[in-house]
Protein backbone atom coordinates (compact mmCIF):
# COMPACT_ATOMS: atom_id res chain seq x y z
CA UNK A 1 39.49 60.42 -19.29
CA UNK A 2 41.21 59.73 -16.18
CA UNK A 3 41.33 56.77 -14.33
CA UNK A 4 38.65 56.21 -12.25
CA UNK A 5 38.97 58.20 -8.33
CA UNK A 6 37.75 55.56 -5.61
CA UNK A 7 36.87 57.76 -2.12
CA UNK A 8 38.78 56.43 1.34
CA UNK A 9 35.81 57.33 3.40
CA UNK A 10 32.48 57.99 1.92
CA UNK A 11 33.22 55.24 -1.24
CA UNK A 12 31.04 52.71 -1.25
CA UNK A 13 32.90 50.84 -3.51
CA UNK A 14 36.84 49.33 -2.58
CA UNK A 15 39.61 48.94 -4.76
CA UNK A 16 38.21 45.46 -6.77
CA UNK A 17 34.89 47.23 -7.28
CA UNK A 18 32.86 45.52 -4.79
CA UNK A 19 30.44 47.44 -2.79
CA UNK A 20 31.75 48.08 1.12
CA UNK A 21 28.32 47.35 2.27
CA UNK A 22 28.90 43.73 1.42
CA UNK A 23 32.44 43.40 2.90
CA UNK A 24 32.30 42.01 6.18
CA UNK A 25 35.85 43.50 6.97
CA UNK A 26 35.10 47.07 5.90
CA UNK A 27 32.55 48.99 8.19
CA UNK A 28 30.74 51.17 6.91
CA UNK A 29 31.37 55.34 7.73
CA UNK A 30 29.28 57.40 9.46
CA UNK A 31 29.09 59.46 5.81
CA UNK A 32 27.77 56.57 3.93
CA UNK A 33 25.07 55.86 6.45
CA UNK A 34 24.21 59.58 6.22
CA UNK A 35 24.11 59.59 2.36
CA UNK A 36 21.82 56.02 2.63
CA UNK A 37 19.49 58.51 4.62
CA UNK A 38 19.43 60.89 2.40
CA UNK A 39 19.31 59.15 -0.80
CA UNK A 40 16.36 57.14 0.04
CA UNK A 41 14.45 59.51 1.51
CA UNK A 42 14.85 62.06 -1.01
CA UNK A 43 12.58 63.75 -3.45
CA UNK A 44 15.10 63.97 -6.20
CA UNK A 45 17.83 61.02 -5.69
CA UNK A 46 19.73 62.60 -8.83
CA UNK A 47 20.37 65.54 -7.26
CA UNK A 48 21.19 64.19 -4.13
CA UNK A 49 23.53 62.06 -5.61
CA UNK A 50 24.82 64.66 -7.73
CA UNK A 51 25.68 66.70 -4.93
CA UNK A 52 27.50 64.12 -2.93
CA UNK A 53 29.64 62.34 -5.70
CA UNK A 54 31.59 63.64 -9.18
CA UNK A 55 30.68 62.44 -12.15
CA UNK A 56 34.04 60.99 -12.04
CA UNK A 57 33.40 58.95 -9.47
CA UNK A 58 31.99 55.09 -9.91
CA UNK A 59 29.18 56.28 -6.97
CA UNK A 60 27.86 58.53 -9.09
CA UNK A 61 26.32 56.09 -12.10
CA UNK A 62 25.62 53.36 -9.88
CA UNK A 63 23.40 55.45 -7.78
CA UNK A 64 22.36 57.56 -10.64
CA UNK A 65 21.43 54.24 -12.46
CA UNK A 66 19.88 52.44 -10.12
CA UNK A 67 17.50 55.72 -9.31
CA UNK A 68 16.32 55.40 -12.80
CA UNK A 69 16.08 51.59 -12.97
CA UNK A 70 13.56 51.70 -9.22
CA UNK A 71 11.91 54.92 -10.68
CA UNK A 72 11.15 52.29 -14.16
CA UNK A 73 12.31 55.77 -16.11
CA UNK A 74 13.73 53.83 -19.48
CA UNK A 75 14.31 56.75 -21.58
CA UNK A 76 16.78 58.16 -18.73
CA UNK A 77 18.57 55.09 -17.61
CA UNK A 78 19.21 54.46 -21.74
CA UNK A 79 20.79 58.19 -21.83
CA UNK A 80 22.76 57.23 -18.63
CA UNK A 81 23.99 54.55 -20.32
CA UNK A 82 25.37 55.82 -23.17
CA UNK A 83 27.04 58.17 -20.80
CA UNK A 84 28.59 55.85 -18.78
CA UNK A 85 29.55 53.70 -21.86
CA UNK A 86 32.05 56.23 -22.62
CA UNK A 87 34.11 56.10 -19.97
CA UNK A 88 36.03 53.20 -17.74
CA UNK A 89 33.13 52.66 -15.09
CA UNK A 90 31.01 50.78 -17.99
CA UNK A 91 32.85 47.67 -17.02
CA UNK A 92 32.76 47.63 -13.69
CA UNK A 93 30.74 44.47 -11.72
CA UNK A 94 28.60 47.09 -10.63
CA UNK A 95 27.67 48.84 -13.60
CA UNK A 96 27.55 45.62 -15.56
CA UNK A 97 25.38 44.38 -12.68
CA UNK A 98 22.82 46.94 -12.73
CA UNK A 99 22.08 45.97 -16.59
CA UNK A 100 21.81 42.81 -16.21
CA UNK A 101 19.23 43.24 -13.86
CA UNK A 102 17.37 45.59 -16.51
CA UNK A 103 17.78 42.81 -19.20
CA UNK A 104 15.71 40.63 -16.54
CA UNK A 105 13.39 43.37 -15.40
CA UNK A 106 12.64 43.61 -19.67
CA UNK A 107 12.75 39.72 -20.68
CA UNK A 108 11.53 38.92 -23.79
CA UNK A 109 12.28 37.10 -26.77
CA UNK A 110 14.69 39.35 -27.95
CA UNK A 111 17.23 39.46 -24.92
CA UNK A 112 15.74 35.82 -23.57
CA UNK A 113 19.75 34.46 -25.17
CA UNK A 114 21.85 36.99 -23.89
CA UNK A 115 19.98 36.77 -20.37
CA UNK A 116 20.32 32.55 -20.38
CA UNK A 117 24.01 33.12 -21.54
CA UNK A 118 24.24 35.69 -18.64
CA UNK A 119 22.78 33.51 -16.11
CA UNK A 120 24.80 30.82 -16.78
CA UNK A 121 27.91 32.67 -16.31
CA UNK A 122 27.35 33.86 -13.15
CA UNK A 123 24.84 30.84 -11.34
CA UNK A 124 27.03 28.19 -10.10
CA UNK A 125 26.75 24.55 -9.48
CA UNK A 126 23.49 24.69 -11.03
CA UNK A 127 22.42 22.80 -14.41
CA UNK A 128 20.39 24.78 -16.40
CA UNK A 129 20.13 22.60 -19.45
CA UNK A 130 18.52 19.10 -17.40
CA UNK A 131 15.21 17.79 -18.31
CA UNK A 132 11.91 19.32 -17.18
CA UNK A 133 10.86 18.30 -13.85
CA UNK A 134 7.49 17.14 -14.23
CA UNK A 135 6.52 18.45 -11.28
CA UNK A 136 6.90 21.89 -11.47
CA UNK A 137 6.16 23.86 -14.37
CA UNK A 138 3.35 24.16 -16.68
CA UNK A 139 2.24 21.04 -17.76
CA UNK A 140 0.85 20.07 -21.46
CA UNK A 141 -2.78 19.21 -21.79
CA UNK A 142 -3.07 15.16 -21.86
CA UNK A 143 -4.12 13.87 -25.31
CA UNK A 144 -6.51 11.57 -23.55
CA UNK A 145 -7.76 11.65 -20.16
CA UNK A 146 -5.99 10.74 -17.27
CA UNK A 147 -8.62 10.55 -14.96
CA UNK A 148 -11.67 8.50 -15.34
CA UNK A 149 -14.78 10.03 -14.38
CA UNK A 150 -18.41 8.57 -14.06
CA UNK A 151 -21.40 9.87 -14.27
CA UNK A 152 -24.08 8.08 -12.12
CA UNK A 153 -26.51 8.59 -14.45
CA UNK A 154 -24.01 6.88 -17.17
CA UNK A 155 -23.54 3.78 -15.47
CA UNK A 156 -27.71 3.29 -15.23
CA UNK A 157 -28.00 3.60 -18.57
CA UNK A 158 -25.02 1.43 -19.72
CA UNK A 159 -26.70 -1.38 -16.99
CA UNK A 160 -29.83 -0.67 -18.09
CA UNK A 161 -29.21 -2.22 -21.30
CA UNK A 162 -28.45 -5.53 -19.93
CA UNK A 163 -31.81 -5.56 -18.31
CA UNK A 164 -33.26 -5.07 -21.71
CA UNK A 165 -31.63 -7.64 -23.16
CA UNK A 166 -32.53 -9.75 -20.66
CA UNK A 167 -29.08 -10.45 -19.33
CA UNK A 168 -29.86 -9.75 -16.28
CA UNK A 169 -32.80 -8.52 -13.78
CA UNK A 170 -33.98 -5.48 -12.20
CA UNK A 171 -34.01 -7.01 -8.76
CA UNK A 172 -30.54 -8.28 -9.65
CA UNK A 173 -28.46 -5.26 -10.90
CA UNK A 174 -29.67 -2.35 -8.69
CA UNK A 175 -30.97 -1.17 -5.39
CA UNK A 176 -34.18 0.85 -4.08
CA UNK A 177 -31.74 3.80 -4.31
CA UNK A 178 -32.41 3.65 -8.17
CA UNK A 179 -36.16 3.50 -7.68
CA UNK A 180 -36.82 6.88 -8.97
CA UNK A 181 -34.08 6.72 -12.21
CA UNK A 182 -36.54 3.31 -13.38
CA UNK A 183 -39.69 4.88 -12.16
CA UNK A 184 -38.90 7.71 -14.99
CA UNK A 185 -38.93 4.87 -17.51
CA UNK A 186 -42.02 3.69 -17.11
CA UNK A 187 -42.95 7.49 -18.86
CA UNK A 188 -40.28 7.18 -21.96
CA UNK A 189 -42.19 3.87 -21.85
CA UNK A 190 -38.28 2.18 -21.96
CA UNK A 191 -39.46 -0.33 -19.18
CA UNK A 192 -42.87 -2.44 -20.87
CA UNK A 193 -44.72 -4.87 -19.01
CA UNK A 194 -42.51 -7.62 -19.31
CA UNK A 195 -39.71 -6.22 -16.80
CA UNK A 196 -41.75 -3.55 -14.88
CA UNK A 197 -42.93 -6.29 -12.22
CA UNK A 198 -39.12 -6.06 -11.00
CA UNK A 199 -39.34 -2.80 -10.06
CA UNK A 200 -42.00 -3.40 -8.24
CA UNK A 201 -40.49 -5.98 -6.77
CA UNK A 202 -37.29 -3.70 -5.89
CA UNK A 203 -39.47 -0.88 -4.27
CA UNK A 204 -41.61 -3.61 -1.95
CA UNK A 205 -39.75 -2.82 1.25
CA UNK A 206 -40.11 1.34 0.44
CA UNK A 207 -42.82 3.43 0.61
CA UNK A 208 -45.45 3.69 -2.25
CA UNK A 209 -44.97 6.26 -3.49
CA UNK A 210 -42.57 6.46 -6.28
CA UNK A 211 -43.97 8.31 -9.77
CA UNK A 212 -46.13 6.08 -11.81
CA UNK A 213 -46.80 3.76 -9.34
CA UNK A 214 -50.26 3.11 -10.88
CA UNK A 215 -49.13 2.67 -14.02
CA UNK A 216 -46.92 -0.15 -13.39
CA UNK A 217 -49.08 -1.71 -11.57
CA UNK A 218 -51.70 -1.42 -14.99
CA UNK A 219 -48.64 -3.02 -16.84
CA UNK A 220 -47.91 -5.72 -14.52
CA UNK A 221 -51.56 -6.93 -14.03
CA UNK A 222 -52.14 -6.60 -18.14
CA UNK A 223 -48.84 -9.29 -18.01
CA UNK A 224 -51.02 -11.54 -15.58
CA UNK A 225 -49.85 -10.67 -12.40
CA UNK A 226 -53.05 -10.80 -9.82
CA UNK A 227 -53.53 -8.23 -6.77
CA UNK A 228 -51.73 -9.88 -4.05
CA UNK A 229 -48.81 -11.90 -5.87
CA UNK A 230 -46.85 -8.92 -5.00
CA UNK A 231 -45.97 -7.37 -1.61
CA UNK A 232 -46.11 -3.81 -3.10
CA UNK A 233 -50.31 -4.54 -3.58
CA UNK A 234 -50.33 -4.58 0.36
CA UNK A 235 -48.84 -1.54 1.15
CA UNK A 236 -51.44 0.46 -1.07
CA UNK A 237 -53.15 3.36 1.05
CA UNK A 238 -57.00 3.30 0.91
CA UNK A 239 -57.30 6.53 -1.09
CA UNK A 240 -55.22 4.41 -4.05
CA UNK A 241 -57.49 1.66 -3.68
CA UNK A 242 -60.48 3.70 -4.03
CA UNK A 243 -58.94 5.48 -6.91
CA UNK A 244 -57.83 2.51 -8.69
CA UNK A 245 -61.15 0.77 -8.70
CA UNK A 246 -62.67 3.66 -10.15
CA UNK A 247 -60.04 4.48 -13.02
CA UNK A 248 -58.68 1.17 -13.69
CA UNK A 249 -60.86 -1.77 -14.85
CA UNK A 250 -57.91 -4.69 -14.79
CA UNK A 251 -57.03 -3.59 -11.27
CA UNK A 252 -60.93 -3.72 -10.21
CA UNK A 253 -61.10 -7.00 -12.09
CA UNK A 254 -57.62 -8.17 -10.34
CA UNK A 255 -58.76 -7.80 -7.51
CA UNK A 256 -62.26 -9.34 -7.25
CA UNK A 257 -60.50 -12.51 -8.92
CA UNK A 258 -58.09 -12.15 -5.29
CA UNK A 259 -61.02 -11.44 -3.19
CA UNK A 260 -63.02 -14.37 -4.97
CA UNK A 261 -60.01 -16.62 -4.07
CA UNK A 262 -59.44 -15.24 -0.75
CA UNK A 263 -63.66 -15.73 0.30
């Protein structure tokens, strides 16, 4: 086949093979603007480029190519390259160009060598085989955490323990604000009657009302506390005072040993 023909005016390509369009020196014709217009705005960009350029021209498969490579049409860009294969245009930058983008645009494990090998033939002044910065990337799931996390519920229970054990004291370890978490003991029956009178004392400066109120006061008066010892028995509303006295015996009896000692 002959030598490849290269166009004086309506080429977009020079003598080394390099598009025009990129050549600051060379401006670009009136008739390469016009087939720009035409190409992209075309229904059929084969035929258009068919009609403007030879098949013996370098125009023609680059154009012809890259329609096929935008359009994703595989099975035609693969026949156009085995064309184009047999003649001198398969190694031009151009050509060569336009596959290596399609080795890209289908990366996978079977071209992922060729396309590394590729890359690092034409990316300069760049080191593709450094060490993973850590902070980009995927990452690797941490074998143990790296974060610690606590539950509030956690730490009650883990303090809890020490007021068990008697290590410590109600009144000591928490605040009101844990009023209702020990409140809920009193019904696994986790606080007895030997520690209850500290929460009791922790809730004196709060409202009555936390759940089974009654109860600990039951538990705390079976451990010998009297009515009164405690500044939680004065803020009682009537209607508990009333209630107590008729459900609860102790309390009744707690109470007239207080009003005995108080008359």
């Amino acid at each position: 086949m002959a030598a490849p023909e290269v166009a004086e005016q309506d080429d977009f390509f020079n003598d080394a093979q390099q598009l025009n369009l990129y050549d600051e020196e060379v401006s670009v014709t009136d008739a390469e603007v016009a087939f720009l217009q035409s190409y992209v705005l075309s229904l059929d960009r084969m035929e258009t480029t068919a009609k403007k350029y030879d098949v013996d021209t370098l125009d023609y498969w680059y154009w012809s190519l890259l329609n096929c490579q935008v359009k994703n049409n595989s099975s035609q860009f693969e026949s156009l390259v085995h064309s184009v294969e047999e003649n001198d245009f398969f190694m031009a930058d151009p050509i060569q160009n336009l596959l290596f983008r399609q080795s890209i645009i289908e990366y996978n494990a079977a071209n992922a060598e060729d396309v590394a090998h590729k890359l690092e033939e034409v990316v300069q002044d760049v080191k593709l085989d450094h060490a993973v910065d850590s902070s980009v990337g995927p990452k690797e799931a941490a074998v143990y955490p790296t974060q610690l996390q606590l539950a509030t519920s956690n730490l009650l229970a883990t303090s809890f323990a020490d007021v068990l054990t008697g290590v410590t004291s109600i009144c000591d370890l928490y605040t009101p604000a844990a009023g209702l978490w020990l409140a809920d003991k009193i019904k696994s029956k986790e606080l007895n009657s030997q520690n209850v009178g500290g929460l009791l004392d922790l809730m004196e400066d709060e409202p009555p009302e936390f759940p089974f109120l009654l109860t600990a006061l039951q538990m705390d008066f079976k451990n010998g506390t009297k009515f009164g010892d405690r500044k939680v028995h004065y803020k009682l509303p009537k209607k508990d005072f009333r209630s107590d006295w008729r459900k609860n015996a102790i309390i009744i009896r707690s109470r007239r040993i207080r009003i005995c000692r108080l008359s």
